[in-house]
Protein backbone atom coordinates (compact mmCIF):
# COMPACT_ATOMS: atom_id res chain seq x y z
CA UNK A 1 13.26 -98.17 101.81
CA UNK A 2 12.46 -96.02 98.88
CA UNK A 3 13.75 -97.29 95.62
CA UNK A 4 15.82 -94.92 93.09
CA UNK A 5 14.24 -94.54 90.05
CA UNK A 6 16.80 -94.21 86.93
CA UNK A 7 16.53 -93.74 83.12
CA UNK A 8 18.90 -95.37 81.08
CA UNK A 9 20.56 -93.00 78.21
CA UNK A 10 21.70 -94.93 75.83
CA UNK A 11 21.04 -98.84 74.73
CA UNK A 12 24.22 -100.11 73.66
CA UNK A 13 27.54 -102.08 74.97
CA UNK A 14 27.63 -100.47 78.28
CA UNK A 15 23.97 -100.44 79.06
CA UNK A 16 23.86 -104.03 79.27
CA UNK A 17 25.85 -103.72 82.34
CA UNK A 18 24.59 -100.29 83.59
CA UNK A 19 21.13 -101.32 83.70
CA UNK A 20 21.53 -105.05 85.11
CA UNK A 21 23.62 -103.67 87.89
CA UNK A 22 21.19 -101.35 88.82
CA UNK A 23 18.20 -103.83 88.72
CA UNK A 24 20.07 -106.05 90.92
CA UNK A 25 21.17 -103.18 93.42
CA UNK A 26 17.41 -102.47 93.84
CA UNK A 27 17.15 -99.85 91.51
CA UNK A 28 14.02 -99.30 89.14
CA UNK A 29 14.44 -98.63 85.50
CA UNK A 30 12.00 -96.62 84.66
CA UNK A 31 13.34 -95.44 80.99
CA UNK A 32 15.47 -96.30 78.38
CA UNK A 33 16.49 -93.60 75.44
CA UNK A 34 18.89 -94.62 72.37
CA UNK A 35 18.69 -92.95 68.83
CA UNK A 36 19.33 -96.75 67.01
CA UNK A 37 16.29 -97.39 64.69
CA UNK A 38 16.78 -101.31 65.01
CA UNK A 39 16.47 -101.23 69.15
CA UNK A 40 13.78 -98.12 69.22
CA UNK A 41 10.14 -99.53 70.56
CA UNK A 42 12.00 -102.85 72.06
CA UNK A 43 11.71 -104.04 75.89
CA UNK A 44 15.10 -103.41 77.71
CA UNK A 45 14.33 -107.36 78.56
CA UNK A 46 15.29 -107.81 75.01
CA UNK A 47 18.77 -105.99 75.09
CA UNK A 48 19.23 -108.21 78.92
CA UNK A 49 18.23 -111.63 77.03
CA UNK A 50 15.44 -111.85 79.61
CA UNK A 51 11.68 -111.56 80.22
CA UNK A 52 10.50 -108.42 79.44
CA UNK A 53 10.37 -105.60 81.59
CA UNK A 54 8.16 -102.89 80.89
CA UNK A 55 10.26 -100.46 80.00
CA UNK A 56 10.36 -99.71 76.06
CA UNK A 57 13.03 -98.35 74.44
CA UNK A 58 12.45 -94.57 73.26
CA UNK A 59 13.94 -92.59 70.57
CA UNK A 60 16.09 -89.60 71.83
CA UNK A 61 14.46 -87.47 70.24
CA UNK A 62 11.66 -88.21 72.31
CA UNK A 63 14.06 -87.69 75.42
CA UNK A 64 12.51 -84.22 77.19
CA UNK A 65 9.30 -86.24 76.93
CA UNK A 66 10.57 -89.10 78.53
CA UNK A 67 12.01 -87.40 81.56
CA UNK A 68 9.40 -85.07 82.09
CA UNK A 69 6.97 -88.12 81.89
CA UNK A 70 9.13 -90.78 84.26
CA UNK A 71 10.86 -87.71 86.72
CA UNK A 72 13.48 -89.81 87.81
CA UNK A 73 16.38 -89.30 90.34
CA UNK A 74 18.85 -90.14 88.27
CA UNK A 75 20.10 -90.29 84.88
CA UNK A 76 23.03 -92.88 83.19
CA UNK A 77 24.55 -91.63 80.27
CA UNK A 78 26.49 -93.99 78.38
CA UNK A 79 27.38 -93.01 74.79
CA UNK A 80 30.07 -90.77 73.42
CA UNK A 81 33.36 -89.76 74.88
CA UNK A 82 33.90 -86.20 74.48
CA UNK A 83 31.50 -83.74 76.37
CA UNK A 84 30.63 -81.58 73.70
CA UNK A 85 28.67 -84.70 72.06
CA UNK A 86 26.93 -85.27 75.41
CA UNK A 87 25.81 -81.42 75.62
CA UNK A 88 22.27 -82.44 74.71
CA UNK A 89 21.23 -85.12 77.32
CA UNK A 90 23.59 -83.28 79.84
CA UNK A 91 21.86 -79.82 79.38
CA UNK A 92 18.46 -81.14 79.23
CA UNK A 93 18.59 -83.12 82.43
CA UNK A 94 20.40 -80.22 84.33
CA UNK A 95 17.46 -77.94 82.77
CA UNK A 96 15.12 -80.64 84.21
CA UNK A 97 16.64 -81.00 87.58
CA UNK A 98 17.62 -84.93 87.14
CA UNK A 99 20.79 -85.75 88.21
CA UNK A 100 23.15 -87.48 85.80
CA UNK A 101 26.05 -89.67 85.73
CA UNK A 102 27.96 -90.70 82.54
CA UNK A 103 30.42 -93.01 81.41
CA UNK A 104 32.12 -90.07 78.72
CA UNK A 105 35.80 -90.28 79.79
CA UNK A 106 36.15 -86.34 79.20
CA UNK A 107 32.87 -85.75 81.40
CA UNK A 108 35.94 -86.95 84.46
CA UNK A 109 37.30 -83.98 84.92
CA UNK A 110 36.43 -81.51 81.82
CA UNK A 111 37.04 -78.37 83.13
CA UNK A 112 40.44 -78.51 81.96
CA UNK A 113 39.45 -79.52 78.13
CA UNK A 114 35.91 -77.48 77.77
CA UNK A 115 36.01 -75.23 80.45
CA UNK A 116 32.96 -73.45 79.18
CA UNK A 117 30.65 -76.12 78.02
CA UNK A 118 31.22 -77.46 81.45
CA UNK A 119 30.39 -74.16 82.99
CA UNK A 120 27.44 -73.97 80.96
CA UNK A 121 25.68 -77.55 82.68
CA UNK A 122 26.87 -76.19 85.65
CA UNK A 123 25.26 -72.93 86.08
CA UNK A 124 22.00 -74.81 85.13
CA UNK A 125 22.46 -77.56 87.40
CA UNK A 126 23.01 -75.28 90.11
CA UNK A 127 20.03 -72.85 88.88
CA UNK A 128 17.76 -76.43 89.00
CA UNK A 129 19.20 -78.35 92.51
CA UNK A 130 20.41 -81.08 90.62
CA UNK A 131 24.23 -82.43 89.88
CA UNK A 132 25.90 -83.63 87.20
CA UNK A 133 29.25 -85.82 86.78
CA UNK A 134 31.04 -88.24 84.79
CA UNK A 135 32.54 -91.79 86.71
CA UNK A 136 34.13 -94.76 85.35
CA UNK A 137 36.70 -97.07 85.44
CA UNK A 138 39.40 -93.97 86.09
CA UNK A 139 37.52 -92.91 88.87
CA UNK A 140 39.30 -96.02 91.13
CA UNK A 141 42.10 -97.37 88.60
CA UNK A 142 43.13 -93.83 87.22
CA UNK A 143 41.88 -91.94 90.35
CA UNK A 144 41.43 -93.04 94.06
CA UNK A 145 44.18 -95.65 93.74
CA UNK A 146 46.71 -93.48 92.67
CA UNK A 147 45.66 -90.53 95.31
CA UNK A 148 46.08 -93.48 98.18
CA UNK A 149 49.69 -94.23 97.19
CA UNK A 150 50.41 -90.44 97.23
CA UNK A 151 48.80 -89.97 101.13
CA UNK A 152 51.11 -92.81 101.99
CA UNK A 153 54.19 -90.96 100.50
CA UNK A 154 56.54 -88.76 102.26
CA UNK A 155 57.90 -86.76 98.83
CA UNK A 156 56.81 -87.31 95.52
CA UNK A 157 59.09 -86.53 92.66
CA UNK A 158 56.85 -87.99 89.46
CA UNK A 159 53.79 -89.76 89.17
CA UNK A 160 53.87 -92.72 86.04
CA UNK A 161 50.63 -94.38 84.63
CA UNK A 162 50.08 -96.43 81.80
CA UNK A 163 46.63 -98.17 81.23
CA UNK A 164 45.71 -100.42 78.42
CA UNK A 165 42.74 -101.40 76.69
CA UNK A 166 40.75 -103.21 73.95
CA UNK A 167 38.93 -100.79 71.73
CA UNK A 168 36.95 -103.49 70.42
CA UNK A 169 35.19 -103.76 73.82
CA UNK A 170 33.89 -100.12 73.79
CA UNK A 171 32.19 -99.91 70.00
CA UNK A 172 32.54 -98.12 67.21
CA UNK A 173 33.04 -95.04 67.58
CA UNK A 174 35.96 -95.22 70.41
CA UNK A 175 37.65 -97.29 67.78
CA UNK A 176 37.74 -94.93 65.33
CA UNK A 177 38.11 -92.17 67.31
CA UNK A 178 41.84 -94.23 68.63
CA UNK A 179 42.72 -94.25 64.94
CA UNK A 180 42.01 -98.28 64.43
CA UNK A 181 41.89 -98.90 60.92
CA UNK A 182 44.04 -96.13 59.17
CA UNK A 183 47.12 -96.33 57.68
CA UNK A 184 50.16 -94.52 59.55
CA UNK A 185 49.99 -91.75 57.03
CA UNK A 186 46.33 -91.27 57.87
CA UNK A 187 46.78 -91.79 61.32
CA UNK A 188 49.34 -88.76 61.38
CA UNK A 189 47.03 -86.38 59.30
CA UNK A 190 43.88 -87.13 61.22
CA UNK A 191 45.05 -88.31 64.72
CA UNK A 192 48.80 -87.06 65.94
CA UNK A 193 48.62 -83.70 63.55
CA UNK A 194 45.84 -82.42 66.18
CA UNK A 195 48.18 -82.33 68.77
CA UNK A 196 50.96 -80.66 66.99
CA UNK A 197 50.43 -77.16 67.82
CA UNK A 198 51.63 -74.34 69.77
CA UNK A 199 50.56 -73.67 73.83
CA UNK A 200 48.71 -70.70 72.40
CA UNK A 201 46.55 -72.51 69.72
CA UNK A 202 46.07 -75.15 72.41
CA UNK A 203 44.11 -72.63 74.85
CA UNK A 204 42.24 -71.04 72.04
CA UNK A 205 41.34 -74.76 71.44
CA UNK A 206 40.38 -75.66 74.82
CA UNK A 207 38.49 -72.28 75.13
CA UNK A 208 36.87 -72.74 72.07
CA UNK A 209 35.52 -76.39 73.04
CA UNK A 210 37.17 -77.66 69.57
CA UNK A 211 40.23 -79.58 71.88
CA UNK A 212 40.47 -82.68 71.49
CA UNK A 213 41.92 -84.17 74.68
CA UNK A 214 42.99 -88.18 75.25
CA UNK A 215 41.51 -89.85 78.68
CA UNK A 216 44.79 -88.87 80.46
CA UNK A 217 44.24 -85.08 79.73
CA UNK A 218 41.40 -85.21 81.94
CA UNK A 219 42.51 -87.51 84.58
CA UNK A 220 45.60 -85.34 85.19
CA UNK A 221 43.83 -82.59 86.08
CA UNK A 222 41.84 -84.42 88.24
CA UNK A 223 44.67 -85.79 90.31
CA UNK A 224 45.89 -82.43 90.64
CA UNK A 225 42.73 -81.42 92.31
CA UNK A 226 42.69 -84.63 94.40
CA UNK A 227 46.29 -83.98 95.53
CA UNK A 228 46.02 -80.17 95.62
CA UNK A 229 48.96 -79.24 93.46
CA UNK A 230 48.79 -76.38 90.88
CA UNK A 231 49.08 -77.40 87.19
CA UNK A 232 51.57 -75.14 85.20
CA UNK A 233 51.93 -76.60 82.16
CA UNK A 234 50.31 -79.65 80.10
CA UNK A 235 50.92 -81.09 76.96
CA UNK A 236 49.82 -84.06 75.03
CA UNK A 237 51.13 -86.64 72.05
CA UNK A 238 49.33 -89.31 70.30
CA UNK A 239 51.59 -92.37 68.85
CA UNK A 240 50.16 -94.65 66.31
CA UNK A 241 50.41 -98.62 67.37
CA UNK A 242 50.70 -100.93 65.11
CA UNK A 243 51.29 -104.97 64.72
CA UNK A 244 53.32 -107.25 62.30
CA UNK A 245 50.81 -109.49 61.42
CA UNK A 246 46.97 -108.82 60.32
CA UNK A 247 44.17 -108.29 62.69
CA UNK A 248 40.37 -108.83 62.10
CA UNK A 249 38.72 -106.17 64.27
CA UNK A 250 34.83 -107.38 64.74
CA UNK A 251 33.69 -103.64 65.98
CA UNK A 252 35.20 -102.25 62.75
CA UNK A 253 33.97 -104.84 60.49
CA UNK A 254 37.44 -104.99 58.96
CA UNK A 255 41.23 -106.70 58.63
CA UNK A 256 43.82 -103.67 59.63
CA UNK A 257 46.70 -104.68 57.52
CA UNK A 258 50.29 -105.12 59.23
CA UNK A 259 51.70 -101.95 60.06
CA UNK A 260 48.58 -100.17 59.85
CA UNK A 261 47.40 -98.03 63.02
CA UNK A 262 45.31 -100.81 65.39
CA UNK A 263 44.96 -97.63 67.82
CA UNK A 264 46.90 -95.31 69.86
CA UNK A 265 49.24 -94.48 72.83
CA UNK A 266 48.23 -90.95 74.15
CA UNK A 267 50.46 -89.55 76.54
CA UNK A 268 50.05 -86.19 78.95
CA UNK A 269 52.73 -85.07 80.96
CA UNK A 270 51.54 -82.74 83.68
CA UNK A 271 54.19 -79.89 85.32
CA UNK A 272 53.03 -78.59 88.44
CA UNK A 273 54.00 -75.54 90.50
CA UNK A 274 54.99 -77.77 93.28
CA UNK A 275 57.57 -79.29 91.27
CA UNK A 276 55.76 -82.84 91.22
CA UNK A 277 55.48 -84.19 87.53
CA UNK A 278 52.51 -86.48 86.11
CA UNK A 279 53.50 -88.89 82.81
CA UNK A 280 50.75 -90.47 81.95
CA UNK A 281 50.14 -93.08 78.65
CA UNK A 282 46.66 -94.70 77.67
CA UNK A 283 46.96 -96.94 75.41
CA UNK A 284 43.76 -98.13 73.04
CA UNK A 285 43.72 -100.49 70.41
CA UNK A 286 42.74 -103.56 68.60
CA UNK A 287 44.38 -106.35 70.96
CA UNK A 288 46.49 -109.17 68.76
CA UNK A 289 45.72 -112.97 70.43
CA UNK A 290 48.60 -112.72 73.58
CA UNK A 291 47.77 -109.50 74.12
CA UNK A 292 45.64 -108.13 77.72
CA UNK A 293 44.31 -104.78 79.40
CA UNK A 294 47.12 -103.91 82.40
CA UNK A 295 46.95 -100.60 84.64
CA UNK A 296 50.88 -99.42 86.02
CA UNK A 297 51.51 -96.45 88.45
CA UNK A 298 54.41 -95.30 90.05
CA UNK A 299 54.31 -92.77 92.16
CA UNK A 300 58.82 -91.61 92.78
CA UNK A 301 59.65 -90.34 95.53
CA UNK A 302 60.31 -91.51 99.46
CA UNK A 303 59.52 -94.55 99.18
CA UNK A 304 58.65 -95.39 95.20
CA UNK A 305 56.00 -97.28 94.61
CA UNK A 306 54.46 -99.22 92.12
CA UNK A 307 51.04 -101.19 92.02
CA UNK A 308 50.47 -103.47 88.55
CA UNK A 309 46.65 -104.26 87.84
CA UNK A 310 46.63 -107.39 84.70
CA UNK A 311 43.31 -108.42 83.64
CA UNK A 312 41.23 -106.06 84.79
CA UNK A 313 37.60 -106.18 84.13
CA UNK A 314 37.85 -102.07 82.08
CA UNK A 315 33.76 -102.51 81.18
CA UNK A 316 32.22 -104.35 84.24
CA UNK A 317 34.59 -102.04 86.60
CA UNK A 318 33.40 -98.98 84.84
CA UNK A 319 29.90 -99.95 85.19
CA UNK A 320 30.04 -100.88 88.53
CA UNK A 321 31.37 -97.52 89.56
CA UNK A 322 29.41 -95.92 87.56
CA UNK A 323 26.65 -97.83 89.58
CA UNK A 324 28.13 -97.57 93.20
CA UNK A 325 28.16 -93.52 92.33
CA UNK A 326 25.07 -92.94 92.34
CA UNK A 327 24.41 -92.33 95.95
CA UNK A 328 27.08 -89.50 95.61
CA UNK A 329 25.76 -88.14 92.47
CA UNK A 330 22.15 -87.63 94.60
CA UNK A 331 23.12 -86.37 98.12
CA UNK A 332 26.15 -83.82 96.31
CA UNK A 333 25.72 -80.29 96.02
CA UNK A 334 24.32 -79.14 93.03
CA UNK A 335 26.48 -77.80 90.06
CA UNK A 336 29.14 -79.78 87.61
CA UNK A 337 31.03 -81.94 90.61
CA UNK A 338 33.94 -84.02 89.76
CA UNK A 339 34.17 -87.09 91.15
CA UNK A 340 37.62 -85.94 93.41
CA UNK A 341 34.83 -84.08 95.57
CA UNK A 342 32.80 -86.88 96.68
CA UNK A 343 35.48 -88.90 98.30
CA UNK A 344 35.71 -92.52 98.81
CA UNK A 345 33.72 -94.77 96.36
CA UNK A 346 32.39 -97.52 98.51
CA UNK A 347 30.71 -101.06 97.63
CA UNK A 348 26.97 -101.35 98.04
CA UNK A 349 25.08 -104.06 98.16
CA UNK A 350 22.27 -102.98 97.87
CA UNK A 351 21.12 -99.00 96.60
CA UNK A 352 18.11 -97.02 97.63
CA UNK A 353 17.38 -93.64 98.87
């Protein structure tokens, strides 16, 4: 069998996972791309704490280079969380024809947040046979179970999530982005005042690709298309959360004081024209010592149900769908395809052409 060949986009947290899951699925690394001065010209053996591999890290600014040099079939994209950062490597692979997969939680489903960034990539994708999506951990714990508990429902009245997580598992830059660090005053001016404005300035927003949406923003709208319902009306809040007692965050490089903002609970509610309401909370932050990631949805209606995940693996599960997508990502049609097209995500064992 004919292997895949992938490039790795960047080096950091994630990658470690990304790119050992993929050499043990029978997938060839064939590039590596990060913009960190201190990991630029190293073996990706080095960042796997193994023997080296042949494949040297290269600066992204090198990246067209790169891609043209190694044409792969595939490309994992694992740095920031908001599409607009990710128009670079997402525009030049769909310019290249390389398919691409990402890890950037508004990359799930961002037609709803940057509808025209998103059409952008996708009118090149389409124009160069290739497809680009995003894929995670929502993609099962935020996505496909949730849709299962709805085909198993008679009526649904409301659909409740909440999903927790450790910021300092994710880096820097997710942590500050949650608010980890600032006081409650800063918090409010920087974080919770951007969601304090009318439906009107919240279009021109979204329009304008300035919106700033939390991971449930985008996961809402991709139930909706899962379950076929009609969104009418979304909005979002952002809630500062705190703890009574110091906390040394090791991402941060810093003590957040008690009562200071160790994150934040973000939390869409969804109306649809159907009548069926989504309520959905993510909370990110700086765990204290007892506390854990958990994932919680309730789907109301005949019967109710509720499924509790504790513990769950948030970077090894969003790896390994990440992973496990790629066979999608290559035999999809060509354009900007959310994940709720491709159906099931199965296991593999093993990944090739």
């Amino acid at each position: 069998m004919e292997k895949i060949r992938a490039v790795q986009y960047g080096v950091g947290k994630m990658s470690v996972c990304t790119m050992r899951y993929m050499i043990e699925k029978g997938i060839e690394i064939v590039g590596a791309i990060d913009i960190d001065p201190n990991i630029i010209g190293l073996d990706i053996g080095k960042i796997l704490v193994r023997d080296d591999l042949r494949v040297i890290i290269s600066d992204a600014k090198d990246a067209r280079e790169v891609l043209e040099l190694t044409k792969p079939d595939i490309c994992i994209v694992t740095t920031r969380s908001l599409l607009s950062e990710l128009e670079e490597p997402l525009m030049l692979c769909a310019e290249l024809g390389i398919n691409a997969i990402t890890t950037c939680e508004e990359a799930f489903y961002p037609i709803n947040s940057n509808p025209n960034l998103t059409k952008k990539i996708d009118e090149m994708a389409k124009k160069s046979n290739c497809t680009i999506t995003g894929s995670g951990y929502q993609d099962v714990y935020w996505g496909q179970i949730v849709s299962l508990i709805a085909a198993s429902t008679h009526k649904i009245r409301k659909i409740k999530g909440m999903s927790s997580y450790n910021v300092e598992e994710y880096g820097i830059a997710l942590a500050k982005a949650h608010g980890a660090g600032l006081t409650i005053s800063e918090f409010n001016s920087k974080i919770a005042s951007v969601d304090k404005i009318t439906e009107d300035e919240r279009k021109r927003l979204i329009e304008s690709g300035k919106f700033l949406p939390s991971y449930m923003w985008n996961v809402n709208g991709w139930l909706c298309a899962k379950l076929g319902l009609t969104v009418k009306n979304q909005t979002q809040r952002c809630v500062p959360q705190t703890h009574n007692e110091d906390i040394y965050s090791s991402t941060l490089n810093m003590t957040i004081k008690a009562g200071d903002a160790t994150g934040m609970s973000a939390v869409v509610t969804t109306e649809t024209e159907e009548g069926i309401v989504l309520e959905t909370e993510c909370i990110g932050k700086v765990y204290a010592p007892n506390e854990f990631d958990k994932n919680v949805w309730t789907v109301e209606g005949e019967p109710t149900t509720t499924i509790t995940v504790d513990n769950p693996d948030t970077v090894e599960l969003t790896c390994a769908s990440v992973i496990n997508r790629i066979p999608d990502v290559i035999k999809s049609r060509a354009g900007y395809v959310s994940t709720n097209e491709f159906g099931e995500l199965k296991f593999k064992n093993k990944i090739f052409k």
